[in-house]
N, C-alpha and C. Protein backbone atom coordinates (compact mmCIF):
# COMPACT_ATOMS: atom_id res chain seq x y z
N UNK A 1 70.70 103.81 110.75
CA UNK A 1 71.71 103.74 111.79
C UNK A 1 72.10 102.27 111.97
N UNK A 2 73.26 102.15 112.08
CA UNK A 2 73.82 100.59 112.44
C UNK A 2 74.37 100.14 114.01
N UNK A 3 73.76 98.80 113.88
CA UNK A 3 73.62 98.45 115.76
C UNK A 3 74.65 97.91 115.72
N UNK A 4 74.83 97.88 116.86
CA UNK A 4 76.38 97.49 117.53
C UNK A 4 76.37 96.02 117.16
N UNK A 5 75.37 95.13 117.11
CA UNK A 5 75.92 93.69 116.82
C UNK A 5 76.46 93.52 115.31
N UNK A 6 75.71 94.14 114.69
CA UNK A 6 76.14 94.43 112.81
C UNK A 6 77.48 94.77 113.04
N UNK A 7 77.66 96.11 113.37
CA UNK A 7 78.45 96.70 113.56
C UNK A 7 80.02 95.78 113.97
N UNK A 8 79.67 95.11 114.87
CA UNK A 8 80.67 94.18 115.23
C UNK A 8 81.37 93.08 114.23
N UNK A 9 80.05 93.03 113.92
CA UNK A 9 80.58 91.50 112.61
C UNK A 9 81.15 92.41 111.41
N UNK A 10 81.08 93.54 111.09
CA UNK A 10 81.74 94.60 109.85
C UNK A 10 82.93 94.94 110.29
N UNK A 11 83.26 95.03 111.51
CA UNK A 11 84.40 95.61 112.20
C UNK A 11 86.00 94.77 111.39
N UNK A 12 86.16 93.67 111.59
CA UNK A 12 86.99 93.37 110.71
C UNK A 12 87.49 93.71 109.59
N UNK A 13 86.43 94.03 109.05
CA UNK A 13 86.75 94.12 107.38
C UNK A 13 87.28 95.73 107.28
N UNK A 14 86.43 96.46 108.47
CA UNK A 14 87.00 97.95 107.67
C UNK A 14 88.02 98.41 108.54
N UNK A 15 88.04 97.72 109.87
CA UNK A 15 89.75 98.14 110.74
C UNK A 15 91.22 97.12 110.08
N UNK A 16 90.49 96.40 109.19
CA UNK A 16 92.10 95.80 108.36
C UNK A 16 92.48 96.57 106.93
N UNK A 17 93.10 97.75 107.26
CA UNK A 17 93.49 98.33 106.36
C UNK A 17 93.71 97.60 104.99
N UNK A 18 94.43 96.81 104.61
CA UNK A 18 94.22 95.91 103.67
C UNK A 18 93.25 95.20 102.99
N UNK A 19 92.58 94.66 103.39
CA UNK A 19 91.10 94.29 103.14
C UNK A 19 90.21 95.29 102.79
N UNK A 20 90.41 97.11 103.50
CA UNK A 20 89.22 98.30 103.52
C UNK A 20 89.86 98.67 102.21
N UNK A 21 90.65 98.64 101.61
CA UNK A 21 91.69 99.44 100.72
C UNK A 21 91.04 98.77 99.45
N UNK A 22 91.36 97.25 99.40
CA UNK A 22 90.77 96.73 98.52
C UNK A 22 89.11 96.76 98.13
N UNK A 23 88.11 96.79 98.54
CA UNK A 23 86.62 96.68 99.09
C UNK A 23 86.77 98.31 98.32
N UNK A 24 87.48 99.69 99.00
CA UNK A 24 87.50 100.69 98.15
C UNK A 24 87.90 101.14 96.68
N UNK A 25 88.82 100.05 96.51
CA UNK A 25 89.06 100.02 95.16
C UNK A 25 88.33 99.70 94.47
N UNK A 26 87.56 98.46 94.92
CA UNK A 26 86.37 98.03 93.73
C UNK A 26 85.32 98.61 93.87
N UNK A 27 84.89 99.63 95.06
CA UNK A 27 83.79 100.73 95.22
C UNK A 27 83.96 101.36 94.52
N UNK A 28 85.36 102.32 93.85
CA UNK A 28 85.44 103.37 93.23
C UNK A 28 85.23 102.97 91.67
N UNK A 29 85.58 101.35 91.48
CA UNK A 29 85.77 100.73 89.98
C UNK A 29 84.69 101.02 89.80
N UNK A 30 83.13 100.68 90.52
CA UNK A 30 81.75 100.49 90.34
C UNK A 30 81.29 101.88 90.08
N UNK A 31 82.12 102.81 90.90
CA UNK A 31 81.24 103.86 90.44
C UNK A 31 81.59 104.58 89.43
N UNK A 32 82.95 104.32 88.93
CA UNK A 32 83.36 104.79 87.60
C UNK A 32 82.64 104.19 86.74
N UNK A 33 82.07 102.82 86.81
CA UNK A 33 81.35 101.94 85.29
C UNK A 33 79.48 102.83 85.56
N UNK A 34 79.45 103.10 87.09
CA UNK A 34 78.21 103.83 87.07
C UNK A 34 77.93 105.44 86.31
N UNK A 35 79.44 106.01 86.52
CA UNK A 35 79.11 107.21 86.39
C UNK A 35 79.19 107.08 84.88
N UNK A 36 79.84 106.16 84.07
CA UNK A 36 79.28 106.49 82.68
C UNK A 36 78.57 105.77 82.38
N UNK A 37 77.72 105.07 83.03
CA UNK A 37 76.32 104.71 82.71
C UNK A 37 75.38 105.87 82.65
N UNK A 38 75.58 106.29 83.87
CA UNK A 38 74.64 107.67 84.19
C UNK A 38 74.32 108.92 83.14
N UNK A 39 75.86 109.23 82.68
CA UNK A 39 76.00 109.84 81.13
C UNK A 39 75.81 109.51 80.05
N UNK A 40 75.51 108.70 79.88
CA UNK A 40 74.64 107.85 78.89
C UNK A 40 73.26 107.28 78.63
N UNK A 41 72.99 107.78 80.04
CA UNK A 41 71.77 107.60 80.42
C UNK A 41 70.45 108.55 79.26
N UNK A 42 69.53 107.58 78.91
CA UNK A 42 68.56 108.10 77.95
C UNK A 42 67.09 107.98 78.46
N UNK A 43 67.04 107.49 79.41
CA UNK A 43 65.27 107.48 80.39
C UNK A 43 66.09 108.50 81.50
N UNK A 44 64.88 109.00 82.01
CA UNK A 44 64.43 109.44 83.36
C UNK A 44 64.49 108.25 84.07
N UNK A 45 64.00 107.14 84.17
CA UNK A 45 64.24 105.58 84.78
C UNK A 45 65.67 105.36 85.11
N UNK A 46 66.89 105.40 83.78
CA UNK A 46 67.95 105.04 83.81
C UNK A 46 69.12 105.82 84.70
N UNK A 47 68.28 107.18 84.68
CA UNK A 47 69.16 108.40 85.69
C UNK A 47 69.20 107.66 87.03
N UNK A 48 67.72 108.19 87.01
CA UNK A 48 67.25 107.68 88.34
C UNK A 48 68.03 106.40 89.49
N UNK A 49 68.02 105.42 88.51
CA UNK A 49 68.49 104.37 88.91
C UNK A 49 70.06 104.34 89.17
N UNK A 50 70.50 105.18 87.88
CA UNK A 50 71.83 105.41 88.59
C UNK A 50 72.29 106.47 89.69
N UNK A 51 71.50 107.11 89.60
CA UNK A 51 71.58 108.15 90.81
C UNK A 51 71.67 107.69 92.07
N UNK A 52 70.55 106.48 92.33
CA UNK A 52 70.75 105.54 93.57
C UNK A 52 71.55 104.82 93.87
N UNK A 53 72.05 103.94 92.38
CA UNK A 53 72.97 103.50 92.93
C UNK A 53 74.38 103.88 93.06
N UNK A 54 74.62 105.03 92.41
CA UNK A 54 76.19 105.85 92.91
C UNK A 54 75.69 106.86 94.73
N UNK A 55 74.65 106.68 94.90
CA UNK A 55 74.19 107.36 96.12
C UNK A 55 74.38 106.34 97.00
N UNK A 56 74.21 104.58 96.84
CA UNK A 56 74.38 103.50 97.92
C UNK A 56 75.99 103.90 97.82
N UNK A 57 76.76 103.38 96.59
CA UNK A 57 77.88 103.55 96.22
C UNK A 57 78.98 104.43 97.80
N UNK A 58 78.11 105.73 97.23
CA UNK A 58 79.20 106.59 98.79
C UNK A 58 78.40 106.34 99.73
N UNK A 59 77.47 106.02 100.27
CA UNK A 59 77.23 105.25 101.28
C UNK A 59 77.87 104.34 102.35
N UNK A 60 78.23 103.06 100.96
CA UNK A 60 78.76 102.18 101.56
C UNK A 60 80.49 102.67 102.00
N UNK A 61 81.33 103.24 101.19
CA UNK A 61 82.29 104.17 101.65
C UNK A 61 82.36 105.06 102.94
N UNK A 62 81.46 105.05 103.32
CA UNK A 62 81.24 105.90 104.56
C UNK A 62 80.96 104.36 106.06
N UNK A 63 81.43 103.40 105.46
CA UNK A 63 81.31 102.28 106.24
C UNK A 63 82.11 102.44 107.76
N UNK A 64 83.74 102.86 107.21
CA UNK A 64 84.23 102.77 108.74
C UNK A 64 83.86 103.69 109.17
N UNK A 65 83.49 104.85 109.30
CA UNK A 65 82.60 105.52 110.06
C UNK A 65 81.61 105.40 111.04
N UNK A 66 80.99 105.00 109.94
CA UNK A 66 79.23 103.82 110.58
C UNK A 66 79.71 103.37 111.53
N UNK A 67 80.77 102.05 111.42
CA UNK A 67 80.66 101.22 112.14
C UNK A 67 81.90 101.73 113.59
N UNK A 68 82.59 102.92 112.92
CA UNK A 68 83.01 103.43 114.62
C UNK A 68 81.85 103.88 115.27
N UNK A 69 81.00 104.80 114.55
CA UNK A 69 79.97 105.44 115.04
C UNK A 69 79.26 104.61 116.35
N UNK A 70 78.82 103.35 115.90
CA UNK A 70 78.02 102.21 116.02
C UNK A 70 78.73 101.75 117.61
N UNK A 71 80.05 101.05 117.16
CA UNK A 71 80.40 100.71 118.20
C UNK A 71 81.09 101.59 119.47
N UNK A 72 81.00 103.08 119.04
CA UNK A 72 81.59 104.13 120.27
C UNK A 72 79.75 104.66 120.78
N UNK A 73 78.87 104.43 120.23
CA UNK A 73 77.31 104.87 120.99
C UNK A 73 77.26 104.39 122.35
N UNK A 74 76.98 105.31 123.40
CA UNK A 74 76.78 105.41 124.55
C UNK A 74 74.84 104.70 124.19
N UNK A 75 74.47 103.51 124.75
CA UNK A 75 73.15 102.73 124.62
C UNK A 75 72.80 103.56 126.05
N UNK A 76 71.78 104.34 126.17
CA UNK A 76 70.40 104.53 127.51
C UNK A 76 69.46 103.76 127.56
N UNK A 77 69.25 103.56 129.03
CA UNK A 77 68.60 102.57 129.32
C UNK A 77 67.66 103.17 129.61
């Protein structure tokens, strides 16, 4: 889960449409050079590894989310 101070300092980057657009473009570049890594893949190690990292991959895509998520949380005291 991401805290509102993170959250704050990310806020820029993914409410400027321009800037989020780009950052997604080179997310999707990475996971295209991943996903044919992955198919090419010849260890159990090499899957693996790509499995995680096309799994951070949509992760990090799921950023402006997070960080509305983050900064609309009602904090209890």
């Amino acid at each position: 889960m991401l805290d509102k101070a993170l959250a704050r300092k990310l806020a820029p980057i993914v409410k400027d449409k321009r800037q989020w657009e780009a950052l997604k473009e080179y997310l999707n570049n990475l996971k295209t050079l991943e996903l044919q890594v992955l198919v090419a893949a010849t260890s159990e190690l090499d899957l693996f590894r790509s499995q995680g990292k096309l799994s951070f991959l949509a992760r990090l895509e799921t950023l402006p989310e997070q960080v509305d998520e983050a900064l609309n949380r009602k904090d209890y005291e």
